[in-house]
C-alpha atoms as a PDB file:
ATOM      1  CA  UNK A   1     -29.523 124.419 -90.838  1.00  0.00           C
ATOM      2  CA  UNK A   2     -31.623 122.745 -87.933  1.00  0.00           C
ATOM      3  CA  UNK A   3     -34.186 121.993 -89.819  1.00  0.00           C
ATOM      4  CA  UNK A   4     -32.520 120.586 -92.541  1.00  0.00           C
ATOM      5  CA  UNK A   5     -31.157 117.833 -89.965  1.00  0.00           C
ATOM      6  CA  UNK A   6     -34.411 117.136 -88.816  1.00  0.00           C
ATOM      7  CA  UNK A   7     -34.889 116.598 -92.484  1.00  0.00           C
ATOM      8  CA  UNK A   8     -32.723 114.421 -92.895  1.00  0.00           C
ATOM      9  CA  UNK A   9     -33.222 112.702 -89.517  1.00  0.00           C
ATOM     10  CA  UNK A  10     -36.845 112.002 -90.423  1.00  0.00           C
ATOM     11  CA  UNK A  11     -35.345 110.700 -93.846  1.00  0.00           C
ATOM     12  CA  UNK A  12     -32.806 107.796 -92.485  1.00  0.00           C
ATOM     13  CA  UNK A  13     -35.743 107.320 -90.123  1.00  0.00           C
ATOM     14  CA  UNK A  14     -37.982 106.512 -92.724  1.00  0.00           C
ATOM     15  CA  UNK A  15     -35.571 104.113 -94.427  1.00  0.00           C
ATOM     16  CA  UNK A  16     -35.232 101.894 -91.456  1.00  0.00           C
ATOM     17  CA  UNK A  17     -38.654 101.504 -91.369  1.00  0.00           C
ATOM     18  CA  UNK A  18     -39.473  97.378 -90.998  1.00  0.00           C
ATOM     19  CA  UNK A  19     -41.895  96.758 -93.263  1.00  0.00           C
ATOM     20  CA  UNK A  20     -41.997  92.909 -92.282  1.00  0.00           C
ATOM     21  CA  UNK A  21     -39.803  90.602 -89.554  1.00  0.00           C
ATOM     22  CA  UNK A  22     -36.655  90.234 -91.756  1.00  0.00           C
ATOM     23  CA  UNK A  23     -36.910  93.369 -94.408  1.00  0.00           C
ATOM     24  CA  UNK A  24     -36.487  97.053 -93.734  1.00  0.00           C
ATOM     25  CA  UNK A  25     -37.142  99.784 -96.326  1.00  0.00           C
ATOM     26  CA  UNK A  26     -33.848 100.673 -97.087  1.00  0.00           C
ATOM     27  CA  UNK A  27     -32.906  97.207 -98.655  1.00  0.00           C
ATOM     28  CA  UNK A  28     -35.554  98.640-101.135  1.00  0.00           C
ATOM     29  CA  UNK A  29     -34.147 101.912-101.982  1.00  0.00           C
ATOM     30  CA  UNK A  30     -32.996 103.386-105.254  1.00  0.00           C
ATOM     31  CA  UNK A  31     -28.961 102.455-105.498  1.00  0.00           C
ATOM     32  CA  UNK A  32     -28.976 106.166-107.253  1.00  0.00           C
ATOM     33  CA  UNK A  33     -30.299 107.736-104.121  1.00  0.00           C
ATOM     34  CA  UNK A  34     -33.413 108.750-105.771  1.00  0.00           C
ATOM     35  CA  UNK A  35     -36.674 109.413-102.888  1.00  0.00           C
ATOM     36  CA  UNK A  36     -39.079 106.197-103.505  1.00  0.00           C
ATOM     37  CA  UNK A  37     -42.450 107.944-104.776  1.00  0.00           C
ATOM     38  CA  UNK A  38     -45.337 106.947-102.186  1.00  0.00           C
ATOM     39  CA  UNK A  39     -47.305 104.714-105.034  1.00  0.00           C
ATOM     40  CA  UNK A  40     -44.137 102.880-105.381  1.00  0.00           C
ATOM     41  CA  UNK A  41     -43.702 102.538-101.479  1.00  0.00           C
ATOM     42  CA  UNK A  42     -47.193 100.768-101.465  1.00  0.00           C
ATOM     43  CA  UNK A  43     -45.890  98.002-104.131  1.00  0.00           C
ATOM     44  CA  UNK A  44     -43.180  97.474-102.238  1.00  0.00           C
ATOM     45  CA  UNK A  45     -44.560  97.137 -98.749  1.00  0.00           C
ATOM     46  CA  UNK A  46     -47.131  94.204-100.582  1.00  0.00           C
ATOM     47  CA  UNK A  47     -43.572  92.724-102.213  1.00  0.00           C
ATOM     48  CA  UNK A  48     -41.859  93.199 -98.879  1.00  0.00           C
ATOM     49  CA  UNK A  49     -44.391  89.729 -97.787  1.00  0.00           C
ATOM     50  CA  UNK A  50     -44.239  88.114-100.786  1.00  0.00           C
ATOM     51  CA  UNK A  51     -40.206  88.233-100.053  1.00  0.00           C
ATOM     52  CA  UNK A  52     -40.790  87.675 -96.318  1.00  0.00           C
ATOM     53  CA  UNK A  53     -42.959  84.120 -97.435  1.00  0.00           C
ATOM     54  CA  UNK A  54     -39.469  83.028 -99.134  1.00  0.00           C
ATOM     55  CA  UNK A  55     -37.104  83.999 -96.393  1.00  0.00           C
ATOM     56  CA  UNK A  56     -39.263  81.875 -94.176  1.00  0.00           C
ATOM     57  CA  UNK A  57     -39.816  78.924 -96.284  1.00  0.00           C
ATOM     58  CA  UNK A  58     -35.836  78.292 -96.781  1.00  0.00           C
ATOM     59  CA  UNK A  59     -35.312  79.710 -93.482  1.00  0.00           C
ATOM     60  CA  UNK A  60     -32.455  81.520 -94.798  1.00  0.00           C
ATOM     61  CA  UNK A  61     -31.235  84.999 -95.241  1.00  0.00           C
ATOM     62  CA  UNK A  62     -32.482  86.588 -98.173  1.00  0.00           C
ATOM     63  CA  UNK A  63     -30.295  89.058-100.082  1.00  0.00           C
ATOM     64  CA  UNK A  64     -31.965  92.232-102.212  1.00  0.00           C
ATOM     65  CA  UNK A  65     -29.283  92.888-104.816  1.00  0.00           C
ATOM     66  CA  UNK A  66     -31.891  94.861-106.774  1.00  0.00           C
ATOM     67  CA  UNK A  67     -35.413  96.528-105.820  1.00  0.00           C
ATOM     68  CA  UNK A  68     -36.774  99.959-106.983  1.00  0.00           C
ATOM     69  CA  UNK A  69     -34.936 101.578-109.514  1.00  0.00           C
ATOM     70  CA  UNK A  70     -35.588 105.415-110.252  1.00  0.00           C
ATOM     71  CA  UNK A  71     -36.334 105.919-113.800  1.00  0.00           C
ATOM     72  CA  UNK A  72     -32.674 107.450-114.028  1.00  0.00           C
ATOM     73  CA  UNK A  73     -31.123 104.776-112.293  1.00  0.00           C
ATOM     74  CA  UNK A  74     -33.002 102.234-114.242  1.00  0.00           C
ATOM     75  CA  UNK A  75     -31.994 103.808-117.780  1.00  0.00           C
ATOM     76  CA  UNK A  76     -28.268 104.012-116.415  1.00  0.00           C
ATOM     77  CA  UNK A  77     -28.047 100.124-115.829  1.00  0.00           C
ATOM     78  CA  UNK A  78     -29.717  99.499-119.170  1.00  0.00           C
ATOM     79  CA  UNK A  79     -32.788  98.075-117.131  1.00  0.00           C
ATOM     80  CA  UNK A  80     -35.432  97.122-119.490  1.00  0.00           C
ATOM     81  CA  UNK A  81     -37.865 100.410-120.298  1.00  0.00           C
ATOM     82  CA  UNK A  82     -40.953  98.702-118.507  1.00  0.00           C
ATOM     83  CA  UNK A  83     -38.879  97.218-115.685  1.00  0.00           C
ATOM     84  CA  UNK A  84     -41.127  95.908-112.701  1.00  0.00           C
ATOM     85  CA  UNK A  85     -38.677  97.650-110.724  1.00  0.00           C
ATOM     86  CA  UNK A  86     -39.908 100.780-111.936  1.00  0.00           C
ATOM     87  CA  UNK A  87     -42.909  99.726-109.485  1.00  0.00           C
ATOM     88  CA  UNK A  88     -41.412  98.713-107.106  1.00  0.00           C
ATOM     89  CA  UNK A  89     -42.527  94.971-108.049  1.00  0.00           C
ATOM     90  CA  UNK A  90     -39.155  93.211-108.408  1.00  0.00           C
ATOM     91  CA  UNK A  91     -36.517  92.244-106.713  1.00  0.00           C
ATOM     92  CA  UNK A  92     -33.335  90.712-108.004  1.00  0.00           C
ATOM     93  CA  UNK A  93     -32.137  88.254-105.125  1.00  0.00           C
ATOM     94  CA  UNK A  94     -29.737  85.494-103.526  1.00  0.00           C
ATOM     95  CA  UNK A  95     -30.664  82.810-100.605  1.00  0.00           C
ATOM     96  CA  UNK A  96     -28.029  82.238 -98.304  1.00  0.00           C
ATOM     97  CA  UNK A  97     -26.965  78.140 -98.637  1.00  0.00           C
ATOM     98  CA  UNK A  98     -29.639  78.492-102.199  1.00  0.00           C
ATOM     99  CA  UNK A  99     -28.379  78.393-105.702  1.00  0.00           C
ATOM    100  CA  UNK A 100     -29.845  80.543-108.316  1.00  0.00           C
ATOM    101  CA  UNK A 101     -31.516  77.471-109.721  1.00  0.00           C
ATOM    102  CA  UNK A 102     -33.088  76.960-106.858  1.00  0.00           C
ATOM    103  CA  UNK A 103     -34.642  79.428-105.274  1.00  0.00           C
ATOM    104  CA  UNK A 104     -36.533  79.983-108.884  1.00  0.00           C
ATOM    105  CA  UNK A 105     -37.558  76.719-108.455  1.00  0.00           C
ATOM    106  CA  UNK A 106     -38.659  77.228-104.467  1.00  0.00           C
ATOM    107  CA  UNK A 107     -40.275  80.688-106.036  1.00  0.00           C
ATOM    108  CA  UNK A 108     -42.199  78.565-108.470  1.00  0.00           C
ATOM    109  CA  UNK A 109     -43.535  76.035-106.075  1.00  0.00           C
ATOM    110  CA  UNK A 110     -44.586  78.782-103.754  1.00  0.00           C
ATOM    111  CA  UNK A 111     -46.138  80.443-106.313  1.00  0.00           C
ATOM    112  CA  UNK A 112     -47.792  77.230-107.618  1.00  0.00           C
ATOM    113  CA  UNK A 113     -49.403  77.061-104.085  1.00  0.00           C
ATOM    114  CA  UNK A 114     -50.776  80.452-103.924  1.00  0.00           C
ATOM    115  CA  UNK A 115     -48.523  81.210-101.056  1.00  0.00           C
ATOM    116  CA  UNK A 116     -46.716  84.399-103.114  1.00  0.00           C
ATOM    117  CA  UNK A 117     -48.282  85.937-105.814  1.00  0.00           C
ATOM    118  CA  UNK A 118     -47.803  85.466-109.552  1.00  0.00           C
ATOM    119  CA  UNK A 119     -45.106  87.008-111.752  1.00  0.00           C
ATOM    120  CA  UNK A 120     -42.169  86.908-112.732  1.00  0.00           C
ATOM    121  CA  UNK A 121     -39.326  84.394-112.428  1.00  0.00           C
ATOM    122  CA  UNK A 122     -35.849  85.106-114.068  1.00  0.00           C
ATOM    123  CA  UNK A 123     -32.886  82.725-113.889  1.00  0.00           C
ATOM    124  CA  UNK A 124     -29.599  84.408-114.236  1.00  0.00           C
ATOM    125  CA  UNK A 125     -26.136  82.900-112.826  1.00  0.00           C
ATOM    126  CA  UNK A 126     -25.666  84.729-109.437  1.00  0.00           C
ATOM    127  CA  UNK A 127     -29.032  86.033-108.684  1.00  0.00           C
ATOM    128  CA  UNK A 128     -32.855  84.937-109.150  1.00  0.00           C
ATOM    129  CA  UNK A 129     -35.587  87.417-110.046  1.00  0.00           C
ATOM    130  CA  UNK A 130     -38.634  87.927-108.803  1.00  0.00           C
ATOM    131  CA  UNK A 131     -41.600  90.136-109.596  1.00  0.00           C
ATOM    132  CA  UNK A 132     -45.093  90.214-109.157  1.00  0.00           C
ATOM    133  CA  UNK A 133     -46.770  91.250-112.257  1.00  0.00           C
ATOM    134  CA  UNK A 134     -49.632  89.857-111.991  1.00  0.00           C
ATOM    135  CA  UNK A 135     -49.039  87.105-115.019  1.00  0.00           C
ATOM    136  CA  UNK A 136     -47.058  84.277-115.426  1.00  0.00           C
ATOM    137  CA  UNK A 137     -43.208  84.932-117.186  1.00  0.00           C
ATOM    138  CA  UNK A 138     -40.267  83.158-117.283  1.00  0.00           C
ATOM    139  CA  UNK A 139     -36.878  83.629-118.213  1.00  0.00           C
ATOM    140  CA  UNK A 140     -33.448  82.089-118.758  1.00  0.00           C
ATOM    141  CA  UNK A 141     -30.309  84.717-118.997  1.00  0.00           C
ATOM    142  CA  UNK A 142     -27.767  81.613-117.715  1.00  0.00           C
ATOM    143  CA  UNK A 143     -24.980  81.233-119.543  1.00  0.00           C
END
């Protein structure tokens, strides 16, 4: 039983890990639950600045609706099959005082500038997405 708590001790320690000033690893967790593998942990940590770059440039809180997905949680949500968040490359996310619109827009300067890195940029009506693929792609789901 003791060890089990220490388990899980060094478990919820490892979540609130800060992986930059503003972002801890939990606010990249599975929703499902599901341990992060440790490849996936390393994408993340790299996406955790590219996120941090944005948080400071509006100098406003930065919401993570959506980050790694497990393969199960990913299917469940009818996430696409090759979903960056599989990698722990994406985040779906709002900026506080920021509309949608917006913050693609700030993503796409910022990217422009070589101040995040390129990927993704999806514009949906209450969140923007952003991934780092490596290529440029862009998306419209607004309705």
């Amino acid at each position: 039983m003791q060890e089990k708590n220490q388990l899980e001790l060094k478990e919820e320690k490892r979540k609130m890990t800060k992986l930059t000033k503003n972002f801890n690893l939990s606010e990249f967790e599975s929703k499902d639950g599901s341990k992060m593998p440790e490849d996936v942990l390393e994408n993340v940590k790299v996406h955790a600045y590219n996120l941090q770059t944005i948080r400071d440039f509006c100098n406003a809180t930065v919401t993570i609706n959506s980050a790694y997905r497990s393969p199960t949680h990913n299917k469940n949500i009818g996430g696409a099959s090759k979903s960056q968040h599989l990698t722990g490359n994406a985040t779906d996310i709002t900026v506080k005082g920021f509309s949608p619109d917006q913050v693609a827009d700030i993503i796409e300067g910022l990217i422009r500038i070589d101040a995040i890195e390129e990927g993704g940029v999806g514009r949906y009506n209450t969140f923007t997405h952003y991934d780092r693929r490596g290529y440029k792609a862009r998306w419209d789901n607004r309705s």
